[in-house]
Protein backbone atom coordinates (compact mmCIF):
# COMPACT_ATOMS: atom_id res chain seq x y z
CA UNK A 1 109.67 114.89 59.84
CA UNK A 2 110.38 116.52 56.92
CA UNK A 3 107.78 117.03 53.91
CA UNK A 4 109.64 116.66 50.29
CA UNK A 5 108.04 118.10 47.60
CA UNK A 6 110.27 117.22 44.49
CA UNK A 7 109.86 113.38 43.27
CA UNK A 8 106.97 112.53 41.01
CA UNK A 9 104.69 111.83 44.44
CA UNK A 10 104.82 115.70 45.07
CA UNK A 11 103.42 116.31 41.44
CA UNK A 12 101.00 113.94 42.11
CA UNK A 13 100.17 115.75 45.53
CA UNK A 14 99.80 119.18 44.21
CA UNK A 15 97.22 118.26 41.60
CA UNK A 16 95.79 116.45 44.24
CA UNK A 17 95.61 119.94 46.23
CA UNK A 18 94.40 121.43 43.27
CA UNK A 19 91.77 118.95 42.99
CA UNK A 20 90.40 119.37 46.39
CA UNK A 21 90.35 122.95 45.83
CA UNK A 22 88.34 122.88 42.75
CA UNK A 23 85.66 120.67 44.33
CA UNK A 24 85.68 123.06 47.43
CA UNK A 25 85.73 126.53 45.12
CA UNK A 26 82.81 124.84 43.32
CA UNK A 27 80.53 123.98 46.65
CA UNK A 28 81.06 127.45 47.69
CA UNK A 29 79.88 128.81 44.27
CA UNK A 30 76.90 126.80 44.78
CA UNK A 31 75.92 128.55 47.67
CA UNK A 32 76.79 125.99 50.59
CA UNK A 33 79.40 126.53 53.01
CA UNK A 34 81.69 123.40 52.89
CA UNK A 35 84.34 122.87 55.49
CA UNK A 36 88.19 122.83 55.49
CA UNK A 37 88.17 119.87 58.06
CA UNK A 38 85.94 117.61 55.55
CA UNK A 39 88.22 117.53 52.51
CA UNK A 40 91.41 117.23 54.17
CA UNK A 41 90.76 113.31 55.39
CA UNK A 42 91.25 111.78 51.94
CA UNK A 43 95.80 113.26 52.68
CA UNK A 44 98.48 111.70 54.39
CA UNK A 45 99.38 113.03 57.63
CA UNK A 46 102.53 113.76 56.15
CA UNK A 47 100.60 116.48 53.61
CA UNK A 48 97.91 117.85 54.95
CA UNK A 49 99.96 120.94 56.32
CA UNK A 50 99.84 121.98 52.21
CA UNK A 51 96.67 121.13 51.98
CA UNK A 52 95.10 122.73 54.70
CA UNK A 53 97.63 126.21 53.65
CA UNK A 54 96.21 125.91 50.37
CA UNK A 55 92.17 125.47 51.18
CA UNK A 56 92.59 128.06 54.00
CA UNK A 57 93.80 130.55 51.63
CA UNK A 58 91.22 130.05 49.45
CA UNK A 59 88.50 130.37 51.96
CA UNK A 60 89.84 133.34 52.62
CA UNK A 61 89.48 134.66 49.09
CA UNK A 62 86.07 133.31 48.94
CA UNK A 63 85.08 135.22 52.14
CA UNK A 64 86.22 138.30 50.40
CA UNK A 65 83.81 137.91 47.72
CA UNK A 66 81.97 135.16 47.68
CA UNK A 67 80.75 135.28 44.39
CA UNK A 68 78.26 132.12 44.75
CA UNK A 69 74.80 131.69 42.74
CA UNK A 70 72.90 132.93 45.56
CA UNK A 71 74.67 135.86 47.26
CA UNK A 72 77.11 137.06 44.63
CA UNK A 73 78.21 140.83 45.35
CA UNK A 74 78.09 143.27 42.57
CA UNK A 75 79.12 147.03 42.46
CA UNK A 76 77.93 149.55 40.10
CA UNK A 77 78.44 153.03 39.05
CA UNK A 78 75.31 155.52 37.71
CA UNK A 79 76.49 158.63 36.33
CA UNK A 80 74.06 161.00 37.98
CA UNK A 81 75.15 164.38 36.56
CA UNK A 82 77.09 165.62 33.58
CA UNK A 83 76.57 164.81 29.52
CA UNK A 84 76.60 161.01 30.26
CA UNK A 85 73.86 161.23 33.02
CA UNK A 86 71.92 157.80 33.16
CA UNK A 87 75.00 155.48 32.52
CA UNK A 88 75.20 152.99 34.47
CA UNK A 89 78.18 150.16 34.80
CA UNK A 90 77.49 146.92 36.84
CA UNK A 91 80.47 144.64 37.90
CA UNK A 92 80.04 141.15 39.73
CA UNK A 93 83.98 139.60 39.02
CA UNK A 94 86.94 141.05 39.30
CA UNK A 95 87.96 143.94 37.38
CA UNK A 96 90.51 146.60 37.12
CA UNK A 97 89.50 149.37 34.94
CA UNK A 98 89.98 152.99 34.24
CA UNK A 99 88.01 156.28 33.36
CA UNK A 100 88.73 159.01 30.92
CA UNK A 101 88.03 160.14 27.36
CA UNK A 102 89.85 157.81 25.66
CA UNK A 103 88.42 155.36 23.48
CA UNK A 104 90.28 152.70 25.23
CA UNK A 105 88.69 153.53 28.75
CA UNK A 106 86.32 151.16 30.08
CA UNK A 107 84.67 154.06 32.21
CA UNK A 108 84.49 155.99 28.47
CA UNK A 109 83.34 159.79 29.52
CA UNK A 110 84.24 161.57 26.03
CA UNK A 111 81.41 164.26 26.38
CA UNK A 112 82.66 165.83 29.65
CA UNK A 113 85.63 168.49 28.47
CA UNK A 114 86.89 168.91 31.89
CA UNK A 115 87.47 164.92 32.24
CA UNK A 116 91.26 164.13 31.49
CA UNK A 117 92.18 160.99 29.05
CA UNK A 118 93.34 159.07 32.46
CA UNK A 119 91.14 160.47 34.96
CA UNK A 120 90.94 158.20 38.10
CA UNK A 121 91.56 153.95 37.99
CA UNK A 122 89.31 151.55 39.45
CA UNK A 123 90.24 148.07 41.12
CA UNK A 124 86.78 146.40 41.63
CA UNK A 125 86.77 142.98 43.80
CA UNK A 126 82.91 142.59 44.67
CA UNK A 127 82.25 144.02 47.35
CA UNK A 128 85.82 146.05 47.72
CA UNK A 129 86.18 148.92 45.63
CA UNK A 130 89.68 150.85 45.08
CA UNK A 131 89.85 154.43 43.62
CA UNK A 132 93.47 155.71 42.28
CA UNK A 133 93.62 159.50 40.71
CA UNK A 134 95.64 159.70 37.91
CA UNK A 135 96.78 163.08 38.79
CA UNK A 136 93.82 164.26 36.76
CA UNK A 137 93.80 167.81 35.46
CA UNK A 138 90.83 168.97 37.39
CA UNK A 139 91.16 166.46 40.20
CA UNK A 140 88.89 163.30 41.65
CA UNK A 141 86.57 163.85 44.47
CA UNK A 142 84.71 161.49 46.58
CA UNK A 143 81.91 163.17 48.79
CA UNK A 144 83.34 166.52 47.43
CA UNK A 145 86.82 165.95 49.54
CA UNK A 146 89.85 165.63 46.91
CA UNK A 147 91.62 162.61 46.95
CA UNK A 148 94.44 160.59 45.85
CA UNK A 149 93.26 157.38 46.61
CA UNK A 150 90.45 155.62 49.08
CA UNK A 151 88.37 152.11 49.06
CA UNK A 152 84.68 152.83 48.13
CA UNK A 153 81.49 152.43 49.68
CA UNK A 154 77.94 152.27 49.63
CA UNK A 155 76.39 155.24 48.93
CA UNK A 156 79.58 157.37 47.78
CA UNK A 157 79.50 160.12 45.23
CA UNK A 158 82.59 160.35 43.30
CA UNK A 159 82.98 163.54 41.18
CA UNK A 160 84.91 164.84 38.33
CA UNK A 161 84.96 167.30 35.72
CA UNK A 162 81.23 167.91 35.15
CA UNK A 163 80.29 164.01 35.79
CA UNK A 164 79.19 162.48 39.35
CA UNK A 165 78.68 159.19 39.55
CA UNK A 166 76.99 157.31 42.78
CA UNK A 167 78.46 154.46 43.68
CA UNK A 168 76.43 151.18 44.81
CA UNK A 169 77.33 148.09 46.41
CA UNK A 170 74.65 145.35 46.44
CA UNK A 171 76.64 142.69 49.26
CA UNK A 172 73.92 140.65 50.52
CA UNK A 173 76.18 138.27 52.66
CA UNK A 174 78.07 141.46 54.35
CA UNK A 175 81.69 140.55 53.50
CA UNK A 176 82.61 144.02 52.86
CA UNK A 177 85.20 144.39 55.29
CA UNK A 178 87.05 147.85 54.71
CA UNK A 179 85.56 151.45 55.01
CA UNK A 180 86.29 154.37 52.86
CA UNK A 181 89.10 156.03 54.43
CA UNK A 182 90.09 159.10 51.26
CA UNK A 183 93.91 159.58 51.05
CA UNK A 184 95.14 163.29 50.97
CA UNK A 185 95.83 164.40 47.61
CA UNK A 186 99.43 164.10 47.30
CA UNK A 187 102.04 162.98 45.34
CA UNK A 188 101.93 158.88 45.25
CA UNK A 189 105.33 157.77 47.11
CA UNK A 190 106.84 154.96 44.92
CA UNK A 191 110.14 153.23 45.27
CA UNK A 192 112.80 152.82 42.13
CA UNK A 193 113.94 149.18 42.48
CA UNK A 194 117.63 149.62 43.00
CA UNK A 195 120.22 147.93 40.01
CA UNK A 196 120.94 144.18 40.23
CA UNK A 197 122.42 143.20 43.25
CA UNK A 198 125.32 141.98 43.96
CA UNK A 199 125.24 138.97 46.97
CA UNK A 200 127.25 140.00 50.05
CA UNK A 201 127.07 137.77 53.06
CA UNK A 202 126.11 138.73 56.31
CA UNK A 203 129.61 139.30 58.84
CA UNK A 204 130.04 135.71 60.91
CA UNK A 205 129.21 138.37 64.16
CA UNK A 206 125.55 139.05 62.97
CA UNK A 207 122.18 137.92 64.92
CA UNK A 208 120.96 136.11 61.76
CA UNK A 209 123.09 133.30 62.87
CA UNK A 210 121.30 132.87 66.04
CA UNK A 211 118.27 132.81 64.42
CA UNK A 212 118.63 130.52 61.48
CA UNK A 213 116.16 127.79 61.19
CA UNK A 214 117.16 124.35 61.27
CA UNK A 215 115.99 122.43 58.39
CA UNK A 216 117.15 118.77 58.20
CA UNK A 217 118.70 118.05 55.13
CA UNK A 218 120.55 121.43 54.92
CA UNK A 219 123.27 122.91 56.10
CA UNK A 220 123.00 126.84 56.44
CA UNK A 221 125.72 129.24 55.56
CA UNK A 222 125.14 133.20 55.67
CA UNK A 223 122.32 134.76 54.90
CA UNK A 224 121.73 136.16 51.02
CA UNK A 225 118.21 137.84 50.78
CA UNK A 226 115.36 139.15 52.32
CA UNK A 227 112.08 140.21 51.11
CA UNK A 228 108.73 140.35 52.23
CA UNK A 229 107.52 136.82 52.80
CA UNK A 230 110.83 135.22 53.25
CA UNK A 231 114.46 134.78 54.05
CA UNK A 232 117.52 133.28 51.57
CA UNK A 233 120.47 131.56 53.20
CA UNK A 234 122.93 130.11 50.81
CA UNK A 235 123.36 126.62 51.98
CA UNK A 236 124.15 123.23 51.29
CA UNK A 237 122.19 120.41 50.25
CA UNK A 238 123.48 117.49 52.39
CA UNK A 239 122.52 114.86 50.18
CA UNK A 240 124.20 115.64 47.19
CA UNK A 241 126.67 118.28 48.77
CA UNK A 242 125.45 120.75 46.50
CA UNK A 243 125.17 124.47 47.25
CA UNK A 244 121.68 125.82 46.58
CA UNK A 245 119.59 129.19 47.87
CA UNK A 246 117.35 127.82 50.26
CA UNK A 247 114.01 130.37 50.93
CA UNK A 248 112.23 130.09 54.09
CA UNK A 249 109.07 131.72 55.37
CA UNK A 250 109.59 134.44 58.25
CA UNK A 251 108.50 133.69 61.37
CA UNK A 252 105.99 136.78 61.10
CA UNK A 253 104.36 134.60 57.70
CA UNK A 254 104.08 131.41 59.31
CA UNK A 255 100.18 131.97 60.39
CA UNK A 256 99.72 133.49 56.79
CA UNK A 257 97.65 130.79 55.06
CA UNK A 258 98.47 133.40 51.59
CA UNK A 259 101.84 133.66 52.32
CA UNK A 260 102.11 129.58 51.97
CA UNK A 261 100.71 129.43 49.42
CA UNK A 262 102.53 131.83 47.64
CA UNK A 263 105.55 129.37 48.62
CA UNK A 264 103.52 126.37 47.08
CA UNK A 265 102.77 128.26 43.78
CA UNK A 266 105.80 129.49 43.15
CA UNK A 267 107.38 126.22 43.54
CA UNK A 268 104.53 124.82 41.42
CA UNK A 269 105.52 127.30 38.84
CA UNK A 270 109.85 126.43 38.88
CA UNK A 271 108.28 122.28 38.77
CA UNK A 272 106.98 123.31 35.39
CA UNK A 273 109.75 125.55 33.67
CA UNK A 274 112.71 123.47 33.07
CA UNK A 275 115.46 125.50 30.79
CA UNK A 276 118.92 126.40 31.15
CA UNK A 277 118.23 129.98 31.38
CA UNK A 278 115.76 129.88 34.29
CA UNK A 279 116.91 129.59 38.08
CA UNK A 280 116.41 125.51 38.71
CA UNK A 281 114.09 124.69 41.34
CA UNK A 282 115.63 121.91 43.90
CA UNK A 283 113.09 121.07 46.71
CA UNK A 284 110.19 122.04 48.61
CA UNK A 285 109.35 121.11 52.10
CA UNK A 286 108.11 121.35 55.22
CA UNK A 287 110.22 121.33 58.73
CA UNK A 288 107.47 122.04 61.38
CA UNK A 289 106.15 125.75 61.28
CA UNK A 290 109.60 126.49 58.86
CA UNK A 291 108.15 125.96 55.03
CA UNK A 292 111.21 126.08 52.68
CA UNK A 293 112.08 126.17 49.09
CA UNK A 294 115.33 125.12 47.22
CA UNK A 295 116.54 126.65 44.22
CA UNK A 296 120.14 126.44 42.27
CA UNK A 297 122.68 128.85 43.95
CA UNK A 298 123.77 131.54 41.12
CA UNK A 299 127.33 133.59 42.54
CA UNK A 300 125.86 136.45 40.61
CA UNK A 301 127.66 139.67 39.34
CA UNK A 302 126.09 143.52 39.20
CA UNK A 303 125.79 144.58 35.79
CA UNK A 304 128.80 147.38 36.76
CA UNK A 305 130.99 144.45 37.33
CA UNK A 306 130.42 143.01 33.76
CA UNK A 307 131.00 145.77 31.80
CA UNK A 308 133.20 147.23 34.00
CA UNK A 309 136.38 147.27 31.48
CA UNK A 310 134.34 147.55 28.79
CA UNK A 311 134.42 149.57 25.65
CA UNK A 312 130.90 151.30 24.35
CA UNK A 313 130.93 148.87 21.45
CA UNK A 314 131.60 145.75 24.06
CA UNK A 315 128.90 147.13 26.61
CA UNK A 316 126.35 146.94 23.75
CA UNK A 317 127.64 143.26 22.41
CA UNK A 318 127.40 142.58 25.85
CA UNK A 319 124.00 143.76 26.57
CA UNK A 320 122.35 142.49 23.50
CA UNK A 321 124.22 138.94 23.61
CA UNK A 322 123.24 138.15 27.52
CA UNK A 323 119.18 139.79 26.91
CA UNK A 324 118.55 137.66 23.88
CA UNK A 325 119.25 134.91 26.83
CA UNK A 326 116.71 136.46 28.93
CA UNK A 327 114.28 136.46 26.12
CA UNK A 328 115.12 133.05 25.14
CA UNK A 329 113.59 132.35 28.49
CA UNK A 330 110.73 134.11 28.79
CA UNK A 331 109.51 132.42 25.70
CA UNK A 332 110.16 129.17 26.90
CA UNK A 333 107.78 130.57 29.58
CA UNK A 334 105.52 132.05 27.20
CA UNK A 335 105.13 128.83 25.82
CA UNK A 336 103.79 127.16 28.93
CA UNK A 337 101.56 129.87 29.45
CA UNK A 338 103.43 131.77 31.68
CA UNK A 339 104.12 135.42 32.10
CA UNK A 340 106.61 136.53 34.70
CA UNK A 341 105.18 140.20 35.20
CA UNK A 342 108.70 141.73 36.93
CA UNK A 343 111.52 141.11 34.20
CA UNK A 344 114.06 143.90 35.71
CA UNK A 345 117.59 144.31 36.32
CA UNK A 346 117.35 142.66 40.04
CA UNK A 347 115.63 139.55 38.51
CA UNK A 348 118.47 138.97 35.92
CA UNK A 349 121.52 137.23 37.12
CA UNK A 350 124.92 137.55 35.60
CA UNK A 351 127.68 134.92 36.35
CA UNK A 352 130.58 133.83 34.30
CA UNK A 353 131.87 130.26 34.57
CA UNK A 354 134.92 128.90 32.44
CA UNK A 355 135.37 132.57 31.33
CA UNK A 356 131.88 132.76 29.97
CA UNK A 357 129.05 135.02 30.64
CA UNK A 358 125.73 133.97 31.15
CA UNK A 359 122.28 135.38 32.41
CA UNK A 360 119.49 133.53 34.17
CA UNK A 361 116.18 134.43 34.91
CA UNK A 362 114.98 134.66 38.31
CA UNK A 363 111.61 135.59 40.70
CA UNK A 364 108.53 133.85 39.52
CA UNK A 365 107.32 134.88 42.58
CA UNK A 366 104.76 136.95 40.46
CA UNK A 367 104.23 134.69 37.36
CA UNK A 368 100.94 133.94 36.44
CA UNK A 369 99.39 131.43 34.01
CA UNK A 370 97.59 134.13 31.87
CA UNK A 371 95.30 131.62 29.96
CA UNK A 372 93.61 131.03 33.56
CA UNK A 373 93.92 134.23 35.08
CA UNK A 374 92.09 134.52 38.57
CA UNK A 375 91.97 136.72 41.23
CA UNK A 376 94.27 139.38 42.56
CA UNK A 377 93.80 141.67 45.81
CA UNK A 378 93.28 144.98 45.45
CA UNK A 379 96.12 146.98 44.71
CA UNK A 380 96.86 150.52 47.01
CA UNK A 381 98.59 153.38 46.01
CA UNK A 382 101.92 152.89 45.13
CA UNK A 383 101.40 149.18 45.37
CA UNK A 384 101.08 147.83 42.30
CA UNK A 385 102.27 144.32 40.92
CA UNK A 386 105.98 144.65 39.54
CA UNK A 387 107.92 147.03 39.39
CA UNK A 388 107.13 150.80 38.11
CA UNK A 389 110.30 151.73 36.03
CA UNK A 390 109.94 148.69 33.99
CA UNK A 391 106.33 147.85 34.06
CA UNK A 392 104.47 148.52 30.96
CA UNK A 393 101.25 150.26 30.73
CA UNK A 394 98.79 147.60 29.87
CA UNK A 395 100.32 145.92 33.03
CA UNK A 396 99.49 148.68 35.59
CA UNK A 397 96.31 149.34 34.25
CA UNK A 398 95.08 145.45 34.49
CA UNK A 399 98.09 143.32 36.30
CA UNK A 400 95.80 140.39 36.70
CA UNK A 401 95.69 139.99 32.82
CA UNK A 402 98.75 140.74 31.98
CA UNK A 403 100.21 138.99 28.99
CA UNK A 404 103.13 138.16 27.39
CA UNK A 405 103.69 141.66 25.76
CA UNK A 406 104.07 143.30 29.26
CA UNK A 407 107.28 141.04 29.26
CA UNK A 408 108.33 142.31 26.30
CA UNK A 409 107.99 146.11 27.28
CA UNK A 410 109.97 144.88 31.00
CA UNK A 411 112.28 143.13 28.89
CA UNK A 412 112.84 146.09 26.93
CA UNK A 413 112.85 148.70 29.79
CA UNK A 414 116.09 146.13 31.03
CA UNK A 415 118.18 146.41 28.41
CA UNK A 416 117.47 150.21 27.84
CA UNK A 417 119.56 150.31 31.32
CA UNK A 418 121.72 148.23 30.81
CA UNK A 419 122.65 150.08 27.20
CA UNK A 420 122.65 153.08 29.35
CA UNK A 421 122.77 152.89 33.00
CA UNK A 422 119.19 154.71 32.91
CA UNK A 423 115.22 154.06 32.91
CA UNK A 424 113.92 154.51 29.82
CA UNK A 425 111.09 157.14 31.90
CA UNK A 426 112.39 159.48 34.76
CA UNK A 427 109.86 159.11 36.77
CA UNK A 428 111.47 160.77 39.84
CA UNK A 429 111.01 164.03 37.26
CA UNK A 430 106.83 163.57 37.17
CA UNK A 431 104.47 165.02 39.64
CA UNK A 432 101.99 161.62 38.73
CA UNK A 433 104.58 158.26 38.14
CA UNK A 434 101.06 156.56 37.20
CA UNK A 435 100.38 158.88 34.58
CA UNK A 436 104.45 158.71 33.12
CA UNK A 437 104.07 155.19 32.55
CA UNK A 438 100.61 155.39 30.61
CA UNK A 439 101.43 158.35 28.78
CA UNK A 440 104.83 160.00 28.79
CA UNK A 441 107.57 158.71 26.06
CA UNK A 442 110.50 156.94 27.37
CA UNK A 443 113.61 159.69 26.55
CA UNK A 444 115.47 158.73 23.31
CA UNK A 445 118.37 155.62 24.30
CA UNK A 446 120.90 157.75 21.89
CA UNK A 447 120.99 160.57 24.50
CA UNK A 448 122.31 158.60 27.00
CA UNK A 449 124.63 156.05 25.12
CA UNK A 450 125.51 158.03 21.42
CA UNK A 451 127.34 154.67 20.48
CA UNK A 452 124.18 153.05 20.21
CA UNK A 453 123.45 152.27 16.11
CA UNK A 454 120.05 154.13 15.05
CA UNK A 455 118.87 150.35 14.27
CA UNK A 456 119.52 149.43 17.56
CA UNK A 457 117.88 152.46 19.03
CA UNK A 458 114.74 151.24 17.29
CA UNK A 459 114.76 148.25 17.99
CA UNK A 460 114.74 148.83 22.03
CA UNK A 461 112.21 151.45 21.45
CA UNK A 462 109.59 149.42 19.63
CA UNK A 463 109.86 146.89 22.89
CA UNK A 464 109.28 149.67 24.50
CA UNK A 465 105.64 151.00 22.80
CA UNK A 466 102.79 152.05 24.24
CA UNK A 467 100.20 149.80 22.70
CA UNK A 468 101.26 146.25 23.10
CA UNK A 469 100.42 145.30 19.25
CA UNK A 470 103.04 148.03 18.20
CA UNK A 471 105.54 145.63 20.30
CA UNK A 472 107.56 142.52 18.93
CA UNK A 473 104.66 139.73 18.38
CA UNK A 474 106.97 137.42 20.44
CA UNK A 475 109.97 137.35 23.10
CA UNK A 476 111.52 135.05 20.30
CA UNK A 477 110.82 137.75 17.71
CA UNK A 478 112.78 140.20 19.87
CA UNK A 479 115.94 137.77 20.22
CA UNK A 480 115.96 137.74 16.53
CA UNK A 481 116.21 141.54 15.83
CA UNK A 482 118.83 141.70 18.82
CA UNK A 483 121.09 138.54 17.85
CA UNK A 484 123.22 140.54 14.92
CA UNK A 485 124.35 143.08 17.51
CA UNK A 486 125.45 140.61 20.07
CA UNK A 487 128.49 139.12 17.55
C-alpha cells in the first residue's frame, strides 16, 4: 500500500516525527541510550517506515558525536611554538572555522609573518576533525608531511609558518571513527556546474525503461534527471491526469536511513513554501522499498534558447525582468526562514506559456532553516555545500550558517552569467579555487557584455561583495534596484 504524504494528516505526521525525534535527541543528551524500537509503537503501521528513516538517521548523527552531558567529545588546539605559544582553542559543537591573520579568523595568528590571511580551514564535528589548506603561501603541514587536506587525530602536530599547534581529542565514548589519512598537496579538483539544462528524454530503446519503478498512482514516461540520491521520470499523476516530475530514491539509497530523510526534509521544506515562483510540491510517498516525491513538471528552456534572437539591450531586459522573479522568491523564502544555499543557473527554470516568459525556482534539496541551524557532516576537499562558481564566501567558509546574504551573492553570481555567458570568478585560471572565492575580485561584468549601463554594472557587483553587509540588506531590496532595467 501506498503511503501519501500530502493532506493535512501528513502535516500532522511529520510534526509528529519531529516530535518523537526531539524526545529521543533529548534522552540521548541526557546520557541514556534510548531505543529506535520504543518510540516507534505510538505510529500507524502505515507510517512507521518515515519514522523509523527519520530516528535511524538521527541515531546515526548522534553516534557520530554524541554530545550528551556525560560523554560529550571536545577537540582542542594549543599553539605550542611560534609568537602565540600557549593559545589554546577548545570546541565541543559543531564548528567550521578558519586560521590566518585576519581579524576575521577565528584561529586569529596575526604575530606569525610567515602565516597567510587564509592559511588552512577547519571543519570540527566532536570527535571528527577536517583540515583544508588554503593554498597557503608557505604551506600546511601535519606531522611535518605537506598536505592538502586530511581528518585529524589525537596527538597530531599541525604546522605553519612559525606556529605548531598540537591537536587533542578528548572522546571518552570512542566514536571517532576515521583516521588521519593526509592528502598530497595538490591542486583541489572541483567541478564547474554546467549552464541550465535543457530536459531531453531518454530514446524509447534505453535500459531505464526496464528498470523503472512501479509506483501506484503514477504512470511513468522517460526519464528526466539523475543525481546523487535519486532518479526524475516525468510522469503522470493518475488521479488528476496531471503531468508532474516524480523523484525516486535509487536502489543503491534505499538502505540509506540519511538519504530518506533527505527525501522527507526536502518535501517538508516544498509543504511550507507555497508561491508562484517556486517549483510546487505534489506528493510524497512510500511504495515498498521505492520512496518518491512529486513536484509540478516545468518544460524548461536553456538560457541560450531564451535569448537566442535577442538583441544586447533585450538580453539584459530579459535577464533583469526574469531574476527579479527569482529574487521575488527567495524572499518569500527568506521570510519563512529559509535559505536555499545553491541559487545557480541549473536551479532556475525558464518556460514560456501563452508567449510569456517566466522563471521558477527549483532544488531545495539544500535549504536550510537558518534560525535553527544544526548539524552538517564534514565537508572533504572539493566537497563543499553548493556550488563553487556561485557560492559566496561567507558560505564556504561556514555552510551550516549560511544566511540569507549568501543567496544574494548566488543570486548575483546568476545573473552576472546570464548578462554575460560567464562566472563572475575564473576559477579554472587559479592554482587554489578556495582561495578565488574568499579573496580574488569577480572580473568587471562590462568586459564581457559592454552594453551593460555602468548603473547596472554596479548594481550586480554590490550582490556580488565580499562582506555580506556591503550586499543588498534584502533579496527584495535587490528586485528593487533591478526592476527599472527589466521595462
Amino acid at each position: 500500500m501506498t503511503t501519501q504524504l500530502q493532506s493535512p494528516i501528513a502535516i500532522h505526521l511529520l510534526r509528529r516525527i519531529d516530535s518523537a525525534c526531539d524526545r529521543f535527541e533529548d534522552e540521548w543528551r541526557r546520557g541514556r541510550r534510548p531505543q529506535v524500537e520504543d518510540y516507534i509503537e505510538e505510529f500507524d503501521t502505515a507510517d512507521r517506515f518515515h519514522a523509523v528513516s527519520a530516528l535511524q538517521s538521527l541515531q546515526h548523527e548522534l553516534l557520530l558525536c554524541p554530545a550528551t552531558f556525560v560523554e560529550a567529545p571536545r577537540v582542542a588546539l594549543k599553539v605550542t611554538e611560534g609568537p602565540h605559544a600557549g593559545q589554546e582553542f577548545s570546541y565541543q559543537d559543531h564548528n567550521t572555522l578558519f586560521a590566518g591573520r585576519l581579524s576575521s579568523a577565528e584561529l586569529r595568528l596575526e604575530k606569525d609573518g610567515h602565516f597567510s590571511r587564509y592559511h588552512f580551514r577547519l571543519e570540527i564535528n566532536p570527535p571528527t576533525c577536517y583540515l583544508m589548506d588554503l593554498s597557503s603561501r608557505n604551506g600546511t603541514f601535519v606531522n611535518g608531511e605537506r598536505v592538502t587536506s586530511c581528518f585529524l587525530k589525537n596527538g597530531d602536530i599541525i604546522s605553519g609558518g612559525r606556529t605548531k599547534m598540537t591537536v587533542f581529542i578528548d572522546d571518552p565514548a570512542g566514536t571517532a571513527a576515521v583516521t588521519a589519512v593526509p592528502v598530497p598537496a595538490t591542486r583541489p579538483k572541483v567541478e564547474t556546474p554546467a549552464p541550465a539544462p535543457v530536459v531531453t528524454p531518454l530514446s524509447p530503446s534505453a535500459s531505464v525503461y526496464s528498470l523503472q519503478p512501479r509506483i501506484p498512482g503514477y504512470q511513468l514516461h522517460t526519464q528526466i534527471g539523475e543525481g546523487d540520491l535519486g532518479i526524475v521520470y516525468r510522469a503522470t499523476r493518475m488521479a488528476t491526469s496531471e503531468t508532474c516530475a516524480l523523484k525516486v530514491i535509487k536502489p543503491s539509497a534505499r538502505a540509506d536511513d540519511a538519504a530518506i530523510r533527505t527525501f522527507l526534509r526536502e518535501a517538508s521544506i516544498l509543504l511550507k513554501l507555497k508561491h508562484p515562483r517556486i517549483v510546487r510540491f505534489i506528493d510524497l510517498g512510500a511504495e515498498g522499498q521505492d520512496v518518491f516525491l512529486a513536484t509540478e513538471y516545468i518544460e524548461s528552456m536553456s538560457w541560450d534558447a531564451v535569448v537566442v534572437r535577442s538583441s544586447p539591450e533585450q538580453r539584459i531586459r530579459l535577464a533583469c525582468g526574469l531574476m527579479c522573479q527569482v529574487l521575488s522568491a527567495l524572499e518569500y523564502a527568506h521570510s519563512q526562514s529559509m535559505v536555499h544555499r545553491d541559487v545557480k543557473p541549473s536551479n532556475v527554470l525558464f518556460t514560456r506559456s501563452e508567449g510569456k516568459l517566466s522563471a521558477k525556482l527549483a532544488d531545495f534539496g539544500l535549504a536550510k532553516q537558518y534560525t535553527t541551524a544544526g548539524m552538517s557532516q564534514v565537508t572533504r576537499d572539493g566537497d563543499v555545500i553548493g556550488s563553487l562558481p556561485f557560492m559566496s564566501p561567507d558560505q564556504f567558509l561556514n555552510s551550516r550558517e549560511a544566511r540569507p546574504t549568501c543567496d544574494i551573492y548566488s543570486a548575483g553570481a546568476t545573473l552576472y552569467w546570464m548578462l554575460t555567458g560567464a562566472e563572475p570568478i575564473p576559477l579554472d585560471s587559479h592554482a587554489c579555487k578556495f582561495l578565488a572565492i574568499l579573496e580574488s575580485p569577480p572580473t568587471a561584468i562590462q568586459k564581457h557584455n559592454p552594453a551593460i549601463p555602468h548603473d547596472l554594472a554596479r548594481i550586480v557587483h554590490q550582490a556580488l561583495e565580499k562582506t555580506p553587509e556591503k550586499r543588498f540588506g534584502s533579496a527584495a531590496e535587490f528586485g528593487r534596484k533591478l526592476k527599472s532595467f527589466s521595462r
